[in-house]
PDB file of N, CA and C in Angstrom:
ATOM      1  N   UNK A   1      84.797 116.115  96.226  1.00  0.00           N
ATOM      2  CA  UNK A   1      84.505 114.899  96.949  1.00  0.00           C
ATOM      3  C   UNK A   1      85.807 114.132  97.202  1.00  0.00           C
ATOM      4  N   UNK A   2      85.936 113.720  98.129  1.00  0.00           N
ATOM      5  CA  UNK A   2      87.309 112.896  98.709  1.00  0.00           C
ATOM      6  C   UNK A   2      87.516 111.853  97.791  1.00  0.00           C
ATOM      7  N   UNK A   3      86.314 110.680  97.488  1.00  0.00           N
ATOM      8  CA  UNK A   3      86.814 109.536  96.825  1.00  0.00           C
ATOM      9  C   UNK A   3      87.353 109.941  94.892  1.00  0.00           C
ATOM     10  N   UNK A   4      86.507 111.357  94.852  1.00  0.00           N
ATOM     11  CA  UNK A   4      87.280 112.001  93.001  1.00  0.00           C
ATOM     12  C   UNK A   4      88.593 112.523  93.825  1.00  0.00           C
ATOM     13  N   UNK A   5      88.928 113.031  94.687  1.00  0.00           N
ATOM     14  CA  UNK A   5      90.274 113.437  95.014  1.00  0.00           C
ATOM     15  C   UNK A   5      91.652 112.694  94.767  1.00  0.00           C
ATOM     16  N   UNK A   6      90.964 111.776  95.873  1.00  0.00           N
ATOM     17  CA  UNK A   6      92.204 110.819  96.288  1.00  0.00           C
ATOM     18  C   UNK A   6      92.328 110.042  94.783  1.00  0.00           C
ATOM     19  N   UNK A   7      91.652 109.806  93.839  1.00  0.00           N
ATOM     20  CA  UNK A   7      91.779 109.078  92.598  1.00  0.00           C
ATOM     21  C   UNK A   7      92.290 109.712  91.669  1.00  0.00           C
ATOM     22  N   UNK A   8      92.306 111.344  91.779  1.00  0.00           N
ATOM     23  CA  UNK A   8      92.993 112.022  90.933  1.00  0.00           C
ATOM     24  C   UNK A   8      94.530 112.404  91.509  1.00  0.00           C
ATOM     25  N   UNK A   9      94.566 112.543  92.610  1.00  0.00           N
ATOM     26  CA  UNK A   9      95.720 113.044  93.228  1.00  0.00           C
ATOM     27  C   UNK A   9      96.992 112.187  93.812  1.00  0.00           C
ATOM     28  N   UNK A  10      96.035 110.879  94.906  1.00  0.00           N
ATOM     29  CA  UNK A  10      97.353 109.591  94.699  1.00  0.00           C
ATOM     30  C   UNK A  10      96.786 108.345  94.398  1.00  0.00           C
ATOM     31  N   UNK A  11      95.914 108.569  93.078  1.00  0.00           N
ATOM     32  CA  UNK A  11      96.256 107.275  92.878  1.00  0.00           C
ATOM     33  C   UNK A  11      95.603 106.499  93.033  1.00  0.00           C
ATOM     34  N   UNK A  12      94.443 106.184  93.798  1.00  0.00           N
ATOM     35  CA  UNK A  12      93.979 105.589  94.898  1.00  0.00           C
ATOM     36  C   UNK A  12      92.662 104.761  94.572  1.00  0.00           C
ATOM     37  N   UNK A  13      92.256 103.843  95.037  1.00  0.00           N
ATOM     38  CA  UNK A  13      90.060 103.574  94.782  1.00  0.00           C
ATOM     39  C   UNK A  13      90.326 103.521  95.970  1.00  0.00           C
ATOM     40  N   UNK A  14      89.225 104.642  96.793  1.00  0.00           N
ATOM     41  CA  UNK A  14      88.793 105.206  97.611  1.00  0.00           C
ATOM     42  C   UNK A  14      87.247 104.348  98.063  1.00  0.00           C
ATOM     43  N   UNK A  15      86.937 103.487  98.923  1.00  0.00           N
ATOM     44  CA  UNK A  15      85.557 102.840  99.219  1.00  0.00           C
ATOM     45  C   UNK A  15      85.190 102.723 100.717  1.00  0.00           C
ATOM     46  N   UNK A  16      83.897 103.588 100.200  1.00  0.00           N
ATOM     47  CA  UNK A  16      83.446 104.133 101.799  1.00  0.00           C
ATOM     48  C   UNK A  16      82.165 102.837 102.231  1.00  0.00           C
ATOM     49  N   UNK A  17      82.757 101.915 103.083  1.00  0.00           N
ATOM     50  CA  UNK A  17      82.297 101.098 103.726  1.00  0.00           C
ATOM     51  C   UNK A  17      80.982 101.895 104.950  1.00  0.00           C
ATOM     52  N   UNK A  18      79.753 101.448 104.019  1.00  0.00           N
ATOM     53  CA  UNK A  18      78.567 102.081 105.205  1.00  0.00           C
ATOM     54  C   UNK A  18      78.370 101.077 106.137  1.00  0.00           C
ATOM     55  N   UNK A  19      77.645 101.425 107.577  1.00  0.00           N
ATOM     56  CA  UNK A  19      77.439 100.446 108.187  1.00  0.00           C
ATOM     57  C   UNK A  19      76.048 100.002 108.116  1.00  0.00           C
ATOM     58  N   UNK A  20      75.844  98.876 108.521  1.00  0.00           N
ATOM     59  CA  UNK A  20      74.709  98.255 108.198  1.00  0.00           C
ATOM     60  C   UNK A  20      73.445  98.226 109.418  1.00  0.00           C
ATOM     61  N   UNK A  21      72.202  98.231 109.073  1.00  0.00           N
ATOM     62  CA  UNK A  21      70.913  98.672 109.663  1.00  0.00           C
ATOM     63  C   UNK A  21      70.620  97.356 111.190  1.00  0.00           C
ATOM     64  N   UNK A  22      71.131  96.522 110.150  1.00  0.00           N
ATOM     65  CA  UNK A  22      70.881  95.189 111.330  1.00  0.00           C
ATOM     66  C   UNK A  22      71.141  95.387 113.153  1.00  0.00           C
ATOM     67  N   UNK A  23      70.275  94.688 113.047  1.00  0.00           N
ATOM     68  CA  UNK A  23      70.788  94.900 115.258  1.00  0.00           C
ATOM     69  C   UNK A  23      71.576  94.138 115.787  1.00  0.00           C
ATOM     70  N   UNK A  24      72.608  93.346 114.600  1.00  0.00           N
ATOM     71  CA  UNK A  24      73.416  92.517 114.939  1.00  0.00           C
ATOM     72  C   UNK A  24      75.060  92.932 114.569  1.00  0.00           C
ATOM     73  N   UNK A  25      75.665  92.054 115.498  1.00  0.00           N
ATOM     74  CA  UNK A  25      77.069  92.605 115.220  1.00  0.00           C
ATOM     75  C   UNK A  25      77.464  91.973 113.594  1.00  0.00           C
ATOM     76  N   UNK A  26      77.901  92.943 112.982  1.00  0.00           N
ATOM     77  CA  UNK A  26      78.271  92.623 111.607  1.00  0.00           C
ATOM     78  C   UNK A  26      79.709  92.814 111.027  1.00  0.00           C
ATOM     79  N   UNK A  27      80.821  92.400 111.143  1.00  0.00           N
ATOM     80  CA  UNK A  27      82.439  92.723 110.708  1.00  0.00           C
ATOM     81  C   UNK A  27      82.152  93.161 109.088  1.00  0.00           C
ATOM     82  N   UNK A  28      82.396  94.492 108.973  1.00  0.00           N
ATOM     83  CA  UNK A  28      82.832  95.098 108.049  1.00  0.00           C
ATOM     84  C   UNK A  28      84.177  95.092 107.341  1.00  0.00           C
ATOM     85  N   UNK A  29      84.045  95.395 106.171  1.00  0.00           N
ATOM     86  CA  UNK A  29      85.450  94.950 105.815  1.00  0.00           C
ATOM     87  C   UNK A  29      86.483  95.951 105.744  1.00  0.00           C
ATOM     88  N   UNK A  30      87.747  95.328 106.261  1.00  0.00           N
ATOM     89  CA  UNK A  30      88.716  96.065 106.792  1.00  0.00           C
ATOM     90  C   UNK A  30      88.777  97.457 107.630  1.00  0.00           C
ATOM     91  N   UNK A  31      87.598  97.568 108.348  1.00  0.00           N
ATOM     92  CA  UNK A  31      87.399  98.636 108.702  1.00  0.00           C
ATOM     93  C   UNK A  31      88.469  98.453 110.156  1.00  0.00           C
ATOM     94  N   UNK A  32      88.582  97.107 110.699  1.00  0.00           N
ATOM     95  CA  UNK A  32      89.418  97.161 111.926  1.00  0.00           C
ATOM     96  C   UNK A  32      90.936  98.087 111.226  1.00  0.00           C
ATOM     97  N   UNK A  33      91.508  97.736 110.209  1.00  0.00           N
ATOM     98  CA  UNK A  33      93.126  98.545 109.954  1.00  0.00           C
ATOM     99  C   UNK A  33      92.731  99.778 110.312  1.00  0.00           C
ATOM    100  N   UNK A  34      91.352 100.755 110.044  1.00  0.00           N
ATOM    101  CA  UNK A  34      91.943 102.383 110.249  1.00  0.00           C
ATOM    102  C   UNK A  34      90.998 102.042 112.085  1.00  0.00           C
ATOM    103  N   UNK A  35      90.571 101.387 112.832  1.00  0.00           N
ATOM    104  CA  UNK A  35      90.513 101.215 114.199  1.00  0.00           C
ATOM    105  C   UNK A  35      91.800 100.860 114.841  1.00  0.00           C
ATOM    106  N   UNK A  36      92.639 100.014 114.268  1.00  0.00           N
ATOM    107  CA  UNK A  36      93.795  99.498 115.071  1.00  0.00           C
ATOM    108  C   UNK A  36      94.661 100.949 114.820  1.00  0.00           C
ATOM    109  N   UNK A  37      94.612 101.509 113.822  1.00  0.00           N
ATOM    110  CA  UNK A  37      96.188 102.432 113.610  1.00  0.00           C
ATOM    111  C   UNK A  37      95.252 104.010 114.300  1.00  0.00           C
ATOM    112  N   UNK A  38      94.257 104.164 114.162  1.00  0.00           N
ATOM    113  CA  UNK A  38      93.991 105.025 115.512  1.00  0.00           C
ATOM    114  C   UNK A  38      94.121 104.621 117.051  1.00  0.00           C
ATOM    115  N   UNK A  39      93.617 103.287 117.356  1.00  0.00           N
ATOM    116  CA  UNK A  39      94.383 103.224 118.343  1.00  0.00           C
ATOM    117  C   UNK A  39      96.262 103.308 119.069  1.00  0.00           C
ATOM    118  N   UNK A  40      97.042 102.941 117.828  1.00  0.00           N
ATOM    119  CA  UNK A  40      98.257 103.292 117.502  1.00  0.00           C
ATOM    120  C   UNK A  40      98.145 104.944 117.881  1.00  0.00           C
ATOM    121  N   UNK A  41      97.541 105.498 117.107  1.00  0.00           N
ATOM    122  CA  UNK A  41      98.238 107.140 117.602  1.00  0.00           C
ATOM    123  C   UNK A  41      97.747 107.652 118.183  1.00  0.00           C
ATOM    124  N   UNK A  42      96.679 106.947 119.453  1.00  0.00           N
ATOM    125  CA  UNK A  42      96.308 107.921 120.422  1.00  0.00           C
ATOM    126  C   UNK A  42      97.165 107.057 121.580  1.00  0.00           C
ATOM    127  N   UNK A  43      98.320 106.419 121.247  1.00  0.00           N
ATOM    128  CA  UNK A  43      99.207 106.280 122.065  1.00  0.00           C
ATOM    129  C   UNK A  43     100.340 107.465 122.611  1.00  0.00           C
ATOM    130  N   UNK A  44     100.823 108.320 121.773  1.00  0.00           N
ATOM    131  CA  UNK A  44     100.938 109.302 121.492  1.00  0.00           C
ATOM    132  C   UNK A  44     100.089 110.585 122.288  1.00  0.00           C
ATOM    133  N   UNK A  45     100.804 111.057 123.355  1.00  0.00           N
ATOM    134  CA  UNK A  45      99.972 111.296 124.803  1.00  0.00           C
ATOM    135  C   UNK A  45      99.750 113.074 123.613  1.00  0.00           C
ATOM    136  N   UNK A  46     100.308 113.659 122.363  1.00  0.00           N
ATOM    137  CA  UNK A  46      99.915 114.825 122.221  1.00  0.00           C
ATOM    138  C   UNK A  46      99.083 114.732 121.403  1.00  0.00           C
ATOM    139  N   UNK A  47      98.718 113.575 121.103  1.00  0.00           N
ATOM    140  CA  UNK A  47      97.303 113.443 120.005  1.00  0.00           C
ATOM    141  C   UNK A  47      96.099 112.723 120.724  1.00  0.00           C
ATOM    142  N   UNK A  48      96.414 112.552 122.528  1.00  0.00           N
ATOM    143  CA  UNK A  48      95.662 112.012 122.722  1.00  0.00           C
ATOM    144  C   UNK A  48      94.080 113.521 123.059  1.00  0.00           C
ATOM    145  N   UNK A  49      94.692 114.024 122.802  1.00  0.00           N
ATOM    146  CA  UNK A  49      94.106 115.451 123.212  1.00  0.00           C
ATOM    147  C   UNK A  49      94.194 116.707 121.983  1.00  0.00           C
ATOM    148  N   UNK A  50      93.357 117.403 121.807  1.00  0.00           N
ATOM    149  CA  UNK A  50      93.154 118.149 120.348  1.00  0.00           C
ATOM    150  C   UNK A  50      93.897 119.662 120.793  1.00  0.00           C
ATOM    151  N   UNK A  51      95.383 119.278 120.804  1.00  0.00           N
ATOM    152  CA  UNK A  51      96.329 120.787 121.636  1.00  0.00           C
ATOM    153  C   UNK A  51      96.380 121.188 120.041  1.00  0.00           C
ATOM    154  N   UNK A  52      96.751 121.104 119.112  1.00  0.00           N
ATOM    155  CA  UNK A  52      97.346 121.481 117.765  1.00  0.00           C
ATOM    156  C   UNK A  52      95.956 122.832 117.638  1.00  0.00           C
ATOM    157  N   UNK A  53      96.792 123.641 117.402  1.00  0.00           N
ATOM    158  CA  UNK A  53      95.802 124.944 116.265  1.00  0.00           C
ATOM    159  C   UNK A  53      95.487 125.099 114.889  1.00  0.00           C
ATOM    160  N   UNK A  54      96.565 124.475 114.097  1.00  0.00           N
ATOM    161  CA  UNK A  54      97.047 124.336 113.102  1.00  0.00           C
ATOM    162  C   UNK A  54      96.903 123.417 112.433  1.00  0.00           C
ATOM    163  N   UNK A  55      96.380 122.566 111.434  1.00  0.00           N
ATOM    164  CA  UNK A  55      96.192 121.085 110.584  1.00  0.00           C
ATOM    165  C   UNK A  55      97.476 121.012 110.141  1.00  0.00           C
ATOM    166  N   UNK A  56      97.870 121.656 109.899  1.00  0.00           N
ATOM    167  CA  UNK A  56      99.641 120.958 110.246  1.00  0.00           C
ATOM    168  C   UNK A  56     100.780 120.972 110.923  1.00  0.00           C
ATOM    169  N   UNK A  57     100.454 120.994 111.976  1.00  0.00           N
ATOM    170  CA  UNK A  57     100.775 120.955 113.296  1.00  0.00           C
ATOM    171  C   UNK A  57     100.559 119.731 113.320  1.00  0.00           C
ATOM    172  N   UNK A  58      98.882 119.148 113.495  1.00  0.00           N
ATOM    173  CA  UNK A  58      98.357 118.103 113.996  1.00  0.00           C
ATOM    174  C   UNK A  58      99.184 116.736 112.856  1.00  0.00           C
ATOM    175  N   UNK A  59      99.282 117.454 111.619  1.00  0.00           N
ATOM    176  CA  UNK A  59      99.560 116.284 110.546  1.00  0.00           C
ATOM    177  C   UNK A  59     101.080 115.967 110.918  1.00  0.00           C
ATOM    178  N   UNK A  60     101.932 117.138 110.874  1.00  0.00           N
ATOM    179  CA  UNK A  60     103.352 116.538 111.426  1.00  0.00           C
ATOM    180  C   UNK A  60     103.281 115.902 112.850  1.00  0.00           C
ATOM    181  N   UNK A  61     102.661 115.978 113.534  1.00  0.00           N
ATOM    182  CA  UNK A  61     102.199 115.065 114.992  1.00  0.00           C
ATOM    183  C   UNK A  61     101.820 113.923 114.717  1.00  0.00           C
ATOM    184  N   UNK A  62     101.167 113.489 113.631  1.00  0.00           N
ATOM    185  CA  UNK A  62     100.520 112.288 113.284  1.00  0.00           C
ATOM    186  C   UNK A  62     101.961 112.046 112.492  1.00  0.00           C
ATOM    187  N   UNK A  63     102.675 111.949 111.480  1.00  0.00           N
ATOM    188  CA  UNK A  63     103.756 111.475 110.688  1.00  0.00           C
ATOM    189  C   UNK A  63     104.579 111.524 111.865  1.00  0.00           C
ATOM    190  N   UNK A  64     105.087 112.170 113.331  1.00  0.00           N
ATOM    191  CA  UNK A  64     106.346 112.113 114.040  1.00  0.00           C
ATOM    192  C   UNK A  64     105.825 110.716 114.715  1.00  0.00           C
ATOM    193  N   UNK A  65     104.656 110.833 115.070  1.00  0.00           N
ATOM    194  CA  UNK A  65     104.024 109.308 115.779  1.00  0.00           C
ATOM    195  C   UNK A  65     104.141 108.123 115.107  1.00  0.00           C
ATOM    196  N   UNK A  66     103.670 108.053 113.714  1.00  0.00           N
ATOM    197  CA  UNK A  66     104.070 106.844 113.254  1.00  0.00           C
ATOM    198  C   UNK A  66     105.314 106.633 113.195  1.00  0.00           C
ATOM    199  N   UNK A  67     106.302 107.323 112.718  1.00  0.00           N
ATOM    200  CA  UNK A  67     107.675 107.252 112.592  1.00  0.00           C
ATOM    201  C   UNK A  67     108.414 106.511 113.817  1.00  0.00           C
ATOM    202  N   UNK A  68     108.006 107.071 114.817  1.00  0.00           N
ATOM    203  CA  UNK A  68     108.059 106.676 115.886  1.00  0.00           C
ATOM    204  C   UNK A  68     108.304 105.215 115.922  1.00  0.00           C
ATOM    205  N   UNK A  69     106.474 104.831 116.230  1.00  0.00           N
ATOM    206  CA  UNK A  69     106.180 103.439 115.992  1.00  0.00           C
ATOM    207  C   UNK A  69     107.047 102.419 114.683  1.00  0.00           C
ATOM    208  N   UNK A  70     107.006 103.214 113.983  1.00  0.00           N
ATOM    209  CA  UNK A  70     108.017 102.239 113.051  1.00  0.00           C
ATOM    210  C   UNK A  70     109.237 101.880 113.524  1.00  0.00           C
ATOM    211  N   UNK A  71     109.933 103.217 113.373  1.00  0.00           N
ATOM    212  CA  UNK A  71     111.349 102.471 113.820  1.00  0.00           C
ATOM    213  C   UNK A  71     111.579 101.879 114.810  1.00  0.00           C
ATOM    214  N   UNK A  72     110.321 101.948 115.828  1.00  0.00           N
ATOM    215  CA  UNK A  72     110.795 100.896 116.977  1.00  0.00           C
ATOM    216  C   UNK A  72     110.363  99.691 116.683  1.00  0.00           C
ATOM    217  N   UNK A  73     109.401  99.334 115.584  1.00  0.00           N
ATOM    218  CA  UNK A  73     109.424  98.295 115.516  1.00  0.00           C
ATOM    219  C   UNK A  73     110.393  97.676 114.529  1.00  0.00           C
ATOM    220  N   UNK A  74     111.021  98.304 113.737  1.00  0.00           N
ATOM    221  CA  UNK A  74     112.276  98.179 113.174  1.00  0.00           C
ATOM    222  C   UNK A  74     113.619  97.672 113.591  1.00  0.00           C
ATOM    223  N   UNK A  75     113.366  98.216 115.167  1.00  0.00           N
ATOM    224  CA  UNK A  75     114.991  98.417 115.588  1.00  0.00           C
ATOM    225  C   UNK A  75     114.868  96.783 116.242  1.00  0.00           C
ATOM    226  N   UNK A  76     113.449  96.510 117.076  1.00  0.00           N
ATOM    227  CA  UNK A  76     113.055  95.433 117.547  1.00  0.00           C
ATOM    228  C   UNK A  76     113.236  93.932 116.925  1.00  0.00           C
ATOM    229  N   UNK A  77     113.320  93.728 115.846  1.00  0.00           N
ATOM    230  CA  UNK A  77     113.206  92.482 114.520  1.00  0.00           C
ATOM    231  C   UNK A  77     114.465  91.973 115.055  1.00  0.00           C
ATOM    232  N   UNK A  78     114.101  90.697 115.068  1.00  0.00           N
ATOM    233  CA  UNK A  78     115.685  89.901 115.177  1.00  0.00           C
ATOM    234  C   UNK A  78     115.780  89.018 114.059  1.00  0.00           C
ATOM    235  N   UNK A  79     117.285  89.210 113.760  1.00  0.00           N
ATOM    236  CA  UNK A  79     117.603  88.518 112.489  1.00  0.00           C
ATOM    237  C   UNK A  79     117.988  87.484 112.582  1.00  0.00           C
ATOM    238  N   UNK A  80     117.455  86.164 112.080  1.00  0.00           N
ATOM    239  CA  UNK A  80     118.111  84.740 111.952  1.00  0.00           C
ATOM    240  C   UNK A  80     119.956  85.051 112.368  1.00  0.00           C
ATOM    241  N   UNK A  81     119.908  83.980 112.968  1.00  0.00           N
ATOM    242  CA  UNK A  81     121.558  84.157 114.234  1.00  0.00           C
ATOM    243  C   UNK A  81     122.338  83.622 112.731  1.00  0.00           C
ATOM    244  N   UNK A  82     123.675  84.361 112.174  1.00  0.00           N
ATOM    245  CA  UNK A  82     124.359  83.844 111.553  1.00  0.00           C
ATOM    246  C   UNK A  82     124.926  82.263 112.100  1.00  0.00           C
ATOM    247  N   UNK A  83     125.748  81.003 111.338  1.00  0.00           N
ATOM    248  CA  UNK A  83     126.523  80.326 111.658  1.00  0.00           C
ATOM    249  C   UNK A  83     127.572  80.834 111.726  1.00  0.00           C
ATOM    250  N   UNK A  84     128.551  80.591 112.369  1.00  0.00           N
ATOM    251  CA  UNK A  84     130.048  80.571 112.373  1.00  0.00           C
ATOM    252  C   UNK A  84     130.938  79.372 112.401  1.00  0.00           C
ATOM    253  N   UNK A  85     132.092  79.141 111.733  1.00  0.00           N
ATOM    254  CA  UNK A  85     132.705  78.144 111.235  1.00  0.00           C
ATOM    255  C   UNK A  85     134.034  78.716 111.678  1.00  0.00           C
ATOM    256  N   UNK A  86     134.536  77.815 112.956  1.00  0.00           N
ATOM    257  CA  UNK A  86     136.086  77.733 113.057  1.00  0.00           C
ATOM    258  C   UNK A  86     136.709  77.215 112.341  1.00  0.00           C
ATOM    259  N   UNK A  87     137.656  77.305 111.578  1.00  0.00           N
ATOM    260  CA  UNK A  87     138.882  76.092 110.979  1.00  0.00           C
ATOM    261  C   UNK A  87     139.659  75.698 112.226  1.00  0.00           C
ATOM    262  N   UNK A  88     139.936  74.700 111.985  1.00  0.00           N
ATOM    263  CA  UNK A  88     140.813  74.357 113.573  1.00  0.00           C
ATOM    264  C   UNK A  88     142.141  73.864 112.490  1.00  0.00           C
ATOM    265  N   UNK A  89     143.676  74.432 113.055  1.00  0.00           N
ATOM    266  CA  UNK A  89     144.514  74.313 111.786  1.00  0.00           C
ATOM    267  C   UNK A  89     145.296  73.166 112.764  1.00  0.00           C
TER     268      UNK A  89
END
């Protein structure tokens, strides 16, 4: 079972959020983070489509994509502008 896995292997509490019966819209919890970061990697025009043969193929496709996304948002960050101080002699 995935949730004895992931607790033996990294570490993890594993909680599988069911959805609920109601006919109303109901926000579950945190379920938007794994909606937003799939939308993140089907930005990624080779995952937008199931080309991989291989599950790791597809998994290094998924780690080159985020990587991706990171460092650009990395490179993007602007750092508080130093001061500079002339001496005037």
């Amino acid at each position: 079972m995935l949730v004895d896995w992931a607790v033996e292997k990294l570490h993890l509490v594993l909680e599988i959020v069911k959805r609920s019966d109601e006919p109303r819209f109901v926000v579950l919890p945190r379920r938007w983070v794994v909606e937003r970061t799939l939308s993140w990697l089907m930005r990624s025009r080779r995952l937008a489509r199931d080309y991989e043969t291989l599950p790791a193929t597809s998994e290094s496709m998924i780690l080159w994509s985020m990587t991706m996304l990171m460092s650009r948002r990395l490179a993007r960050r602007t750092h508080p502008a130093t001061t500079t101080v002339s001496l005037a002699a």
